[in-house]
N, C-alpha and C. Protein backbone atom coordinates (compact mmCIF):
# COMPACT_ATOMS: atom_id res chain seq x y z
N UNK A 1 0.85 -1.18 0.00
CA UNK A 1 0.00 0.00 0.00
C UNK A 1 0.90 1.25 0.00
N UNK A 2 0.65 2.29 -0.59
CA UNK A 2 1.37 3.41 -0.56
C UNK A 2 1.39 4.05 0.52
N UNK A 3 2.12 4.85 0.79
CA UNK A 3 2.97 5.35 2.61
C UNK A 3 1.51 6.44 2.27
N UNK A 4 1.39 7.12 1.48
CA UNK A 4 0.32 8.78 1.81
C UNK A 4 -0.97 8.15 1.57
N UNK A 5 -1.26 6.63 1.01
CA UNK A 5 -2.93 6.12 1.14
C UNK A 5 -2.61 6.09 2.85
N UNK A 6 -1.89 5.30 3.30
CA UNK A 6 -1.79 4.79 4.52
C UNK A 6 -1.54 5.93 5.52
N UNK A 7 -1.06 6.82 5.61
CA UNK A 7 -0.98 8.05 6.33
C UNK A 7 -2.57 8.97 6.63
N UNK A 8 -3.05 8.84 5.02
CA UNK A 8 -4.68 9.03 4.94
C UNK A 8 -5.91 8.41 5.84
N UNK A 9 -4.88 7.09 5.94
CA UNK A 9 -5.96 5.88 6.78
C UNK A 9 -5.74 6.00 7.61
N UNK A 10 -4.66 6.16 8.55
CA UNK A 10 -4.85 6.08 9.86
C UNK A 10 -4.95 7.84 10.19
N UNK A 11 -5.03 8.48 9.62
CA UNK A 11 -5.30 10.30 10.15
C UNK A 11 -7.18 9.75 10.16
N UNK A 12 -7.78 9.33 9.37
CA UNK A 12 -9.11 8.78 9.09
C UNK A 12 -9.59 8.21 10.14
N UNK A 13 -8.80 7.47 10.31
CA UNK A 13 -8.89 6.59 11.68
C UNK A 13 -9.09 7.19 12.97
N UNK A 14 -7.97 7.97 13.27
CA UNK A 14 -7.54 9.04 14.74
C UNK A 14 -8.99 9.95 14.59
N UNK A 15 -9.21 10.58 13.43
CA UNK A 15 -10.22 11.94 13.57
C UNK A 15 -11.76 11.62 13.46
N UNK A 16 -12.15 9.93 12.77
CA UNK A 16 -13.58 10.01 12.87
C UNK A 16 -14.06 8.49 13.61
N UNK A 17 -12.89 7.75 13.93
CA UNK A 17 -13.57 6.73 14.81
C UNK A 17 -13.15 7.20 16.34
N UNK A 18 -11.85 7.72 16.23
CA UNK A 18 -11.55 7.14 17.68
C UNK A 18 -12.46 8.54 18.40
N UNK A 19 -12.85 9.38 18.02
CA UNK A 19 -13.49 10.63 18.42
C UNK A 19 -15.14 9.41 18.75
N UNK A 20 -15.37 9.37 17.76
CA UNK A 20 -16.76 8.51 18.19
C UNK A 20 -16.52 7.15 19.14
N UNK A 21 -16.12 6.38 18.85
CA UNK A 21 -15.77 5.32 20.33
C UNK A 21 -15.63 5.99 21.68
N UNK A 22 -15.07 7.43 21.70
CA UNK A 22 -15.38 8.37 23.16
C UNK A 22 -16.56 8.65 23.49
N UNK A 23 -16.66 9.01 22.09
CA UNK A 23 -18.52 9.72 22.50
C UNK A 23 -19.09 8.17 23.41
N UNK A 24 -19.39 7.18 22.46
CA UNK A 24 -19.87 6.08 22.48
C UNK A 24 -19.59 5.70 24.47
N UNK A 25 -18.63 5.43 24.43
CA UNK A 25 -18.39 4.98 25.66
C UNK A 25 -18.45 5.93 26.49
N UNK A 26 -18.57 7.26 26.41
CA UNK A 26 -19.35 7.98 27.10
C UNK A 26 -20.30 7.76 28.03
N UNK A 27 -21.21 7.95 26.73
CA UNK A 27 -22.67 7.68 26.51
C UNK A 27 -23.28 6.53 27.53
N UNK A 28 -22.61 5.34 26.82
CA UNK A 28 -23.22 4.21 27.75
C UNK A 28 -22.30 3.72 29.08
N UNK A 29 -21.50 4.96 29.42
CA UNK A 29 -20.89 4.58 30.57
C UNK A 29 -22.07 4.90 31.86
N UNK A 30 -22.46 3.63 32.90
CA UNK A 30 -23.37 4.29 33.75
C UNK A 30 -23.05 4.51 34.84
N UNK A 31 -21.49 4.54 35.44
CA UNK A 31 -21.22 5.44 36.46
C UNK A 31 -21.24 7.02 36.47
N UNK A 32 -21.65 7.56 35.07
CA UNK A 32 -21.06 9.13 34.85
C UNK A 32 -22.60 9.62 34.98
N UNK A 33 -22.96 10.58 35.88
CA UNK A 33 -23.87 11.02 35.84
C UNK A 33 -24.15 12.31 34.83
N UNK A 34 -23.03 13.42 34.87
CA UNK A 34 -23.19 14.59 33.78
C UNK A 34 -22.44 13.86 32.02
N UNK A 35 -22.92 13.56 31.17
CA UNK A 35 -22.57 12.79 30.51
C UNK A 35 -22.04 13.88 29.17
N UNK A 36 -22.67 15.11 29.04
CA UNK A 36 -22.47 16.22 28.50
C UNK A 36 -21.47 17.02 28.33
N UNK A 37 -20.82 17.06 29.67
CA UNK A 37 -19.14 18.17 29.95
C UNK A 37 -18.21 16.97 28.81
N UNK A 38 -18.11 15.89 29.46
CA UNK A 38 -16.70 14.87 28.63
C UNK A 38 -17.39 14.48 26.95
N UNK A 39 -18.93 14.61 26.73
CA UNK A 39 -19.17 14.72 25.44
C UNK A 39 -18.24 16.05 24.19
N UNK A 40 -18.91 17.27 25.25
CA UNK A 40 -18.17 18.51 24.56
C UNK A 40 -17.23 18.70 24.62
N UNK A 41 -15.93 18.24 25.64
CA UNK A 41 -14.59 18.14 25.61
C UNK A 41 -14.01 16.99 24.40
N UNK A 42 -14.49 16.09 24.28
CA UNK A 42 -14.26 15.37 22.91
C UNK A 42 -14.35 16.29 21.77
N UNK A 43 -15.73 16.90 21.71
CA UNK A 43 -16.08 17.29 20.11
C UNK A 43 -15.06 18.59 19.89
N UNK A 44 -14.65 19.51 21.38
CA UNK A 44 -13.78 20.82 20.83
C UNK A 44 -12.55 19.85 20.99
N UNK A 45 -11.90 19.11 20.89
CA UNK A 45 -10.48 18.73 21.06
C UNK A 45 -10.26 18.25 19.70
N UNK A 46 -11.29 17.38 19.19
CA UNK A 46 -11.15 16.70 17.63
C UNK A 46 -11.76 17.54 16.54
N UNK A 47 -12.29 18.87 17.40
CA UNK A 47 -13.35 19.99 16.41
C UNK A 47 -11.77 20.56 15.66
N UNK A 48 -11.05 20.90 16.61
CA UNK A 48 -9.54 21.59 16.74
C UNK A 48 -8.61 21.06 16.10
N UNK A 49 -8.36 19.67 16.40
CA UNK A 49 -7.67 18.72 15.56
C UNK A 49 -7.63 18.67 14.51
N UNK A 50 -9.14 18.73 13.60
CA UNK A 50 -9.92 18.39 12.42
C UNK A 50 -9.44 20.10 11.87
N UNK A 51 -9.86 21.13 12.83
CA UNK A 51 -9.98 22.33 11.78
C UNK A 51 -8.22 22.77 11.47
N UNK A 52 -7.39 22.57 12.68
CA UNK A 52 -5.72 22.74 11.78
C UNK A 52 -5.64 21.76 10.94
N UNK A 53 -5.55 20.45 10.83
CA UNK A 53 -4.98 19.75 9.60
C UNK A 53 -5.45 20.15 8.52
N UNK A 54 -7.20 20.86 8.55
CA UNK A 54 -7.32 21.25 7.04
C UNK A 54 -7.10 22.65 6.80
N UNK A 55 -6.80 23.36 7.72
CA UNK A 55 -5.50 24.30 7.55
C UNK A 55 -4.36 23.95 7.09
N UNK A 56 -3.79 23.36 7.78
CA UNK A 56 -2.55 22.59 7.12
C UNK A 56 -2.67 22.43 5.77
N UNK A 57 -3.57 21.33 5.14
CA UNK A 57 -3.67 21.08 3.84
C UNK A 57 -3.87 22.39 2.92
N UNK A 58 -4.89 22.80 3.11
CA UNK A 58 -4.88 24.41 2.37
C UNK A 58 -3.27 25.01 2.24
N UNK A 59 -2.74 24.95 3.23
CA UNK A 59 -1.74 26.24 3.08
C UNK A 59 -0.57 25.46 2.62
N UNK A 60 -0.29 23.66 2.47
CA UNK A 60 0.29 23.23 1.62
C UNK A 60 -0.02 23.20 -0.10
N UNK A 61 -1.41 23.02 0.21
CA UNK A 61 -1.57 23.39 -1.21
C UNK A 61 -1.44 24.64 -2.06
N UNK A 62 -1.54 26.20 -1.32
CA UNK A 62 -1.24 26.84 -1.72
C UNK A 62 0.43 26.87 -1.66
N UNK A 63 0.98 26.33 -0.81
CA UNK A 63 2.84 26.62 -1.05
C UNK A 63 2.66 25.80 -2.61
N UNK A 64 2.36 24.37 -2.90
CA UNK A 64 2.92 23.92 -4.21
C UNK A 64 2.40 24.42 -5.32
N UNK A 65 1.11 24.98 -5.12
CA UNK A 65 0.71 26.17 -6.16
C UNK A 65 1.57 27.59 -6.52
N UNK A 66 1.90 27.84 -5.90
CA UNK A 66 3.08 28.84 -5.80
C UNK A 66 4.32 28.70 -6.40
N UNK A 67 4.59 27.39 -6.04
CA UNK A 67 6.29 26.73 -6.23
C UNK A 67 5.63 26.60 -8.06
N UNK A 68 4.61 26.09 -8.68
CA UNK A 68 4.21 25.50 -9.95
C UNK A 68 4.29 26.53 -10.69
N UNK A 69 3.99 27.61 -10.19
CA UNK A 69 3.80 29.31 -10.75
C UNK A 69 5.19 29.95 -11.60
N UNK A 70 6.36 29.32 -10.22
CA UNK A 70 7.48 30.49 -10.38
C UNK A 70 8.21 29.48 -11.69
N UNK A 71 9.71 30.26 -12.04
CA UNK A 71 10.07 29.82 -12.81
C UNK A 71 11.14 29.01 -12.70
N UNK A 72 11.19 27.83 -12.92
CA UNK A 72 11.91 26.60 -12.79
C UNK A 72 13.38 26.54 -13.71
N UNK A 73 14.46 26.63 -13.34
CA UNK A 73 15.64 26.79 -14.04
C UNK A 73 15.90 25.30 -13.44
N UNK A 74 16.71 24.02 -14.78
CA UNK A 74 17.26 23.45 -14.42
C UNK A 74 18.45 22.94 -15.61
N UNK A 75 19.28 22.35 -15.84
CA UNK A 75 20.38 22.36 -16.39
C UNK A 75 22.01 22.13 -16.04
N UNK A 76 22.84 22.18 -16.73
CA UNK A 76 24.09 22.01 -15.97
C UNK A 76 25.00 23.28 -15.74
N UNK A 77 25.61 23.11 -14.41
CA UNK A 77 26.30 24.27 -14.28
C UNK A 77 28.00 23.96 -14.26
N UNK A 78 28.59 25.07 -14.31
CA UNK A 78 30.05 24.71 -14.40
C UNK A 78 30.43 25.40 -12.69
N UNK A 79 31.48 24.76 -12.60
CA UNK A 79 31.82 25.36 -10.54
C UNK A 79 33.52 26.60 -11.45
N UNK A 80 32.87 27.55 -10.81
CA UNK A 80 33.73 28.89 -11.63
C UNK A 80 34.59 29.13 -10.32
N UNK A 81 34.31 28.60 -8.68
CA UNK A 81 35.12 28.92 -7.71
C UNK A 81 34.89 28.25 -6.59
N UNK A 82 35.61 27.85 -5.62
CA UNK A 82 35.59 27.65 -4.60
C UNK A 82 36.19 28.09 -3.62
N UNK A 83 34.90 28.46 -2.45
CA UNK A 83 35.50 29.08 -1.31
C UNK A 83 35.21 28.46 0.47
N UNK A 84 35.67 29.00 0.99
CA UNK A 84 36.17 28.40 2.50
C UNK A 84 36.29 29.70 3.28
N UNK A 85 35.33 29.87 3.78
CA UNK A 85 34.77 30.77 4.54
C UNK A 85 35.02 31.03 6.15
N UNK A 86 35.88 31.27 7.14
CA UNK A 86 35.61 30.97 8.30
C UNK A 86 35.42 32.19 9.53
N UNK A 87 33.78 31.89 10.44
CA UNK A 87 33.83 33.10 10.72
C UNK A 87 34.35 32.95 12.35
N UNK A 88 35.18 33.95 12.85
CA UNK A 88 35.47 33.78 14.02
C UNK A 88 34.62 33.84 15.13
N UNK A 89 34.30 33.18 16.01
CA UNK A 89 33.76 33.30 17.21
C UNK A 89 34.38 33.28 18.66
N UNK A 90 33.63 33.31 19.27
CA UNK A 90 34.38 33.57 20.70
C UNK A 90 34.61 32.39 21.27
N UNK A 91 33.74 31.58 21.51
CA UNK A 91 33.60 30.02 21.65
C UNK A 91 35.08 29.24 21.07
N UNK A 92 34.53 29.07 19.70
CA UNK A 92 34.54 28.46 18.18
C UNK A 92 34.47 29.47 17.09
N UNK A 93 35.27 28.77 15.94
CA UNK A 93 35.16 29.32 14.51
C UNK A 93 34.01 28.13 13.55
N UNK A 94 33.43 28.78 13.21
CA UNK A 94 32.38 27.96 12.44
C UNK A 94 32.99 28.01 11.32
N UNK A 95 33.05 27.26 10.02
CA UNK A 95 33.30 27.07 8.28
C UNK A 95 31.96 26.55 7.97
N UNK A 96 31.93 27.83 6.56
CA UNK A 96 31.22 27.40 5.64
C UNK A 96 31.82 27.39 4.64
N UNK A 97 30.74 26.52 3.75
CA UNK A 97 31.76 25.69 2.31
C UNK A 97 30.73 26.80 1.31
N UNK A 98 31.48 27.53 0.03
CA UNK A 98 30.67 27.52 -0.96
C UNK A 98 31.53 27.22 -2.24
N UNK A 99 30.31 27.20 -3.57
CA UNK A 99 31.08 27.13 -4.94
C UNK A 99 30.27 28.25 -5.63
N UNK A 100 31.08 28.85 -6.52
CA UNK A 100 30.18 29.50 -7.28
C UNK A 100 30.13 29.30 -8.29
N UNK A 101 28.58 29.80 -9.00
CA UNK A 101 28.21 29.37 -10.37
C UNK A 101 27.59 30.68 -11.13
N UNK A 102 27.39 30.21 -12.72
CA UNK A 102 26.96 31.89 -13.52
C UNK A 102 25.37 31.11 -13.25
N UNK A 103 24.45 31.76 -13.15
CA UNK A 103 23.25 31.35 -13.84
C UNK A 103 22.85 32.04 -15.20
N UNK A 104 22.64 31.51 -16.17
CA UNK A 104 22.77 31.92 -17.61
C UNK A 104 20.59 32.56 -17.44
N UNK A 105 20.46 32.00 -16.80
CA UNK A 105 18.99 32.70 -16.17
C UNK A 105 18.85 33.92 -15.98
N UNK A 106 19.30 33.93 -15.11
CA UNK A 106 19.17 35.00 -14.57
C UNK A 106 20.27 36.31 -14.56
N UNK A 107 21.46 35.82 -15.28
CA UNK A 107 22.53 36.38 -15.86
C UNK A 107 23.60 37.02 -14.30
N UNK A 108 23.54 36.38 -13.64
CA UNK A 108 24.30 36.61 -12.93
C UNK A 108 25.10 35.68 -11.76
N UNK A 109 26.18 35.47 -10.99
CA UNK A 109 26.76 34.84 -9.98
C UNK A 109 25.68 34.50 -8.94
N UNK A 110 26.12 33.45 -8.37
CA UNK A 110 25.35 32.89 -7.64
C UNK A 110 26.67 31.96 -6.81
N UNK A 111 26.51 31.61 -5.11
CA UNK A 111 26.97 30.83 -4.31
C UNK A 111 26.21 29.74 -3.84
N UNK A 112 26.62 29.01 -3.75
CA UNK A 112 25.85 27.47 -3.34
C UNK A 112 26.88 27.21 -1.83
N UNK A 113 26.17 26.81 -0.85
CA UNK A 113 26.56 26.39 0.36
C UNK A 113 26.53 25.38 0.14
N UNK A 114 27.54 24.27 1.13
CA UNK A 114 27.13 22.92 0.23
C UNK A 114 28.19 22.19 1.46
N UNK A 115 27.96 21.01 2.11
CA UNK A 115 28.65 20.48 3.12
C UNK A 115 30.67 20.37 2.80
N UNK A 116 31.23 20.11 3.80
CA UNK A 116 32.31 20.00 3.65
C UNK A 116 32.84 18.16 2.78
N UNK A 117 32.06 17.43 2.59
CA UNK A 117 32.42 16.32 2.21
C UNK A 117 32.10 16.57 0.68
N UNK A 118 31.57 16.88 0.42
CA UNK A 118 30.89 17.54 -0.80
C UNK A 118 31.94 18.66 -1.55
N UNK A 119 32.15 19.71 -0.53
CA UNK A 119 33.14 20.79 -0.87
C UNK A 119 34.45 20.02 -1.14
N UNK A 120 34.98 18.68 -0.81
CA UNK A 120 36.47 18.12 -1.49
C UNK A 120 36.86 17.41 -2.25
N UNK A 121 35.32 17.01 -2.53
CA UNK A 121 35.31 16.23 -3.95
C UNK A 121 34.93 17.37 -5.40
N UNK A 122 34.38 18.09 -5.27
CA UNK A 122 34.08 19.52 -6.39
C UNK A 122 35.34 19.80 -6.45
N UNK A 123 35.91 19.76 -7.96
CA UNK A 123 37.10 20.81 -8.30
C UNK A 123 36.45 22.25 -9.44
N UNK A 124 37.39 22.99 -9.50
CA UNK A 124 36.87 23.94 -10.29
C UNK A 124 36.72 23.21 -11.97
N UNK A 125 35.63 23.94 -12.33
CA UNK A 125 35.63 23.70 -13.79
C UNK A 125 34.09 22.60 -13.78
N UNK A 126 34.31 21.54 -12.81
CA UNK A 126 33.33 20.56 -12.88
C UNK A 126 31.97 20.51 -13.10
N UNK A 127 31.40 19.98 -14.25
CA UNK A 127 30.28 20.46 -14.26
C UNK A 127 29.07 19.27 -13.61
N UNK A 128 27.98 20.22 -13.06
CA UNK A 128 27.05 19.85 -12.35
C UNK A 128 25.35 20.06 -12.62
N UNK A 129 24.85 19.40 -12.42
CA UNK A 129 23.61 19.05 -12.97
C UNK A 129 22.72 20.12 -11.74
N UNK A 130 21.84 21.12 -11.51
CA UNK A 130 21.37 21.74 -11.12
C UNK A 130 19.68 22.22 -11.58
N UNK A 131 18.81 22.25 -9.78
CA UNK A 131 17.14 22.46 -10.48
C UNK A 131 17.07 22.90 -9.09
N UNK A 132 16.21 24.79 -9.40
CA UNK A 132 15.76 25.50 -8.52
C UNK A 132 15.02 26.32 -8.82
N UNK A 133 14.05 26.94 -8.29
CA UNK A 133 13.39 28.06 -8.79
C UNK A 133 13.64 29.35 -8.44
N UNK A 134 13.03 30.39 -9.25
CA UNK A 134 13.92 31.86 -9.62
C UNK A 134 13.58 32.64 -7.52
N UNK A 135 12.26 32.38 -7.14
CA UNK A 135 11.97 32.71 -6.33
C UNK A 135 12.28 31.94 -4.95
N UNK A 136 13.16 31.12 -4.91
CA UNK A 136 13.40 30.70 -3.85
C UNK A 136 15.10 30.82 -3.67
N UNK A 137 15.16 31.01 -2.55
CA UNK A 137 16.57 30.41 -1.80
C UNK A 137 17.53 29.00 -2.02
N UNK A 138 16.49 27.85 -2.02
CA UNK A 138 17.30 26.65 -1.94
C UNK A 138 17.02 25.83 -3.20
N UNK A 139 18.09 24.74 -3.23
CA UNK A 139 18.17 24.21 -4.58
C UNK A 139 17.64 23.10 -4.93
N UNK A 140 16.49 22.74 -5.40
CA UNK A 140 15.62 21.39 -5.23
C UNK A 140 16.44 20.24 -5.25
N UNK A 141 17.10 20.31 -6.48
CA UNK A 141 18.23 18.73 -6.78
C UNK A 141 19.21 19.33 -7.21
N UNK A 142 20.68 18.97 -6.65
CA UNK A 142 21.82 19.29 -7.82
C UNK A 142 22.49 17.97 -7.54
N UNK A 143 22.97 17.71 -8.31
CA UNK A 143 23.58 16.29 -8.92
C UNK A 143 25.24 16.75 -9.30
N UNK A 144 25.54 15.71 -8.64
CA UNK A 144 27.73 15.41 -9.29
C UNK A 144 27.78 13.87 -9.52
N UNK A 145 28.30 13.79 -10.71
CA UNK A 145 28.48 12.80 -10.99
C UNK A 145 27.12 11.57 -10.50
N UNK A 146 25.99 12.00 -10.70
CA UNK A 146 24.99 11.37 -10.87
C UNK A 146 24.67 10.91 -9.15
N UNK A 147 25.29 11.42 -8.16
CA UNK A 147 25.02 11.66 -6.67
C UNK A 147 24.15 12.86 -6.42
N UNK A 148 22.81 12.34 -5.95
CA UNK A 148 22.60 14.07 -4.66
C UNK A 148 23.15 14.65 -4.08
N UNK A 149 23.73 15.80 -4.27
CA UNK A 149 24.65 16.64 -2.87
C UNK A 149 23.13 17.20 -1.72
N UNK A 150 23.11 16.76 -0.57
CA UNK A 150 22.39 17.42 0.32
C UNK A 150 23.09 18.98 0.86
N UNK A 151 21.69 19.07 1.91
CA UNK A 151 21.84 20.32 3.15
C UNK A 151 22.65 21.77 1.38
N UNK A 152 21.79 22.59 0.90
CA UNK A 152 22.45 22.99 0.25
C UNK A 152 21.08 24.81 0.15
N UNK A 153 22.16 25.43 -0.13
CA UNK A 153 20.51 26.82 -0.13
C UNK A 153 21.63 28.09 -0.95
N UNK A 154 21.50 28.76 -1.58
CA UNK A 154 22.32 30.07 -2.32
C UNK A 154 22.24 30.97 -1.05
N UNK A 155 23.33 31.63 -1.48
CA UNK A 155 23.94 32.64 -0.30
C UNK A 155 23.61 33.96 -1.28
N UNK A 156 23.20 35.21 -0.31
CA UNK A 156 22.66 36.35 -0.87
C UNK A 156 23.47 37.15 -1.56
């Protein structure tokens, strides 16, 4: 069965049985004399439950409506530099890794952050398979040598 039928089924599950099996056993519980207070504490707890997730869904659906909108650059890039960044702290010095690339898009330089295991296998010149959109920060897929590079977002 697919992981998001099955994620469907048991959210299905949590929000319209197990809410009613409370009511239910409520109901025919006959030690409870006010049977009403723990009725309405069920219905606002799963009323609440029920009304964010389809919040949730809405406002995912509007993010991938959005993402479908903007404009999708993907293609290969060449690595024009690499740099090694380190900023001093008081603690610790933190490093960050970048490479830079032209985007023929958008006609201008661009930095890619990109882990340190990642940063020592990239030499200059190498070209790389790259897909992001014009309006975002981070880089959906970029590919070396037919590997995902993770953890990766353009620097301003």
């Amino acid at each position: 069965m697919n992981k998001h039928y099955l994620g469907w089924l048991v959210f299905s599950l949590f929000s319209i049985v197990f809410p009613c099996s409370a009511i239910y056993a409520t109901i025919t519980n006959k030690e409870l004399d006010d049977k009403a207070f723990p009725i309405l504490i069920v219905i606002v707890i799963f009323g609440f439950w029920i009304y964010v997730t389809i919040m949730g869904i809405i406002d995912t659906i509007k993010e991938q409506q959005n993402l479908l909108l903007q404009k999708k650059v993907e293609g290969n890039i060449i690595v024009l530099e690499k740099e090694r960044i380190v900023i001093k702290g008081e603690d610790s010095d933190t490093d960050s890794y970048q490479i830079k690339m032209y985007s023929e898009v958008e006609e201008k330089h661009k930095s890619i952050w990109i882990n340190q295991k990642y940063y020592e296998k990239i030499q200059i010149g190498n070209s790389m398979w790259i897909e992001y959109y014009l309006d975002c920060n981070y880089i959906k897929t970029l590919l070396l040598d037919g590997k995902n590079i993770k953890s990766k977002g353009f620097t301003q």
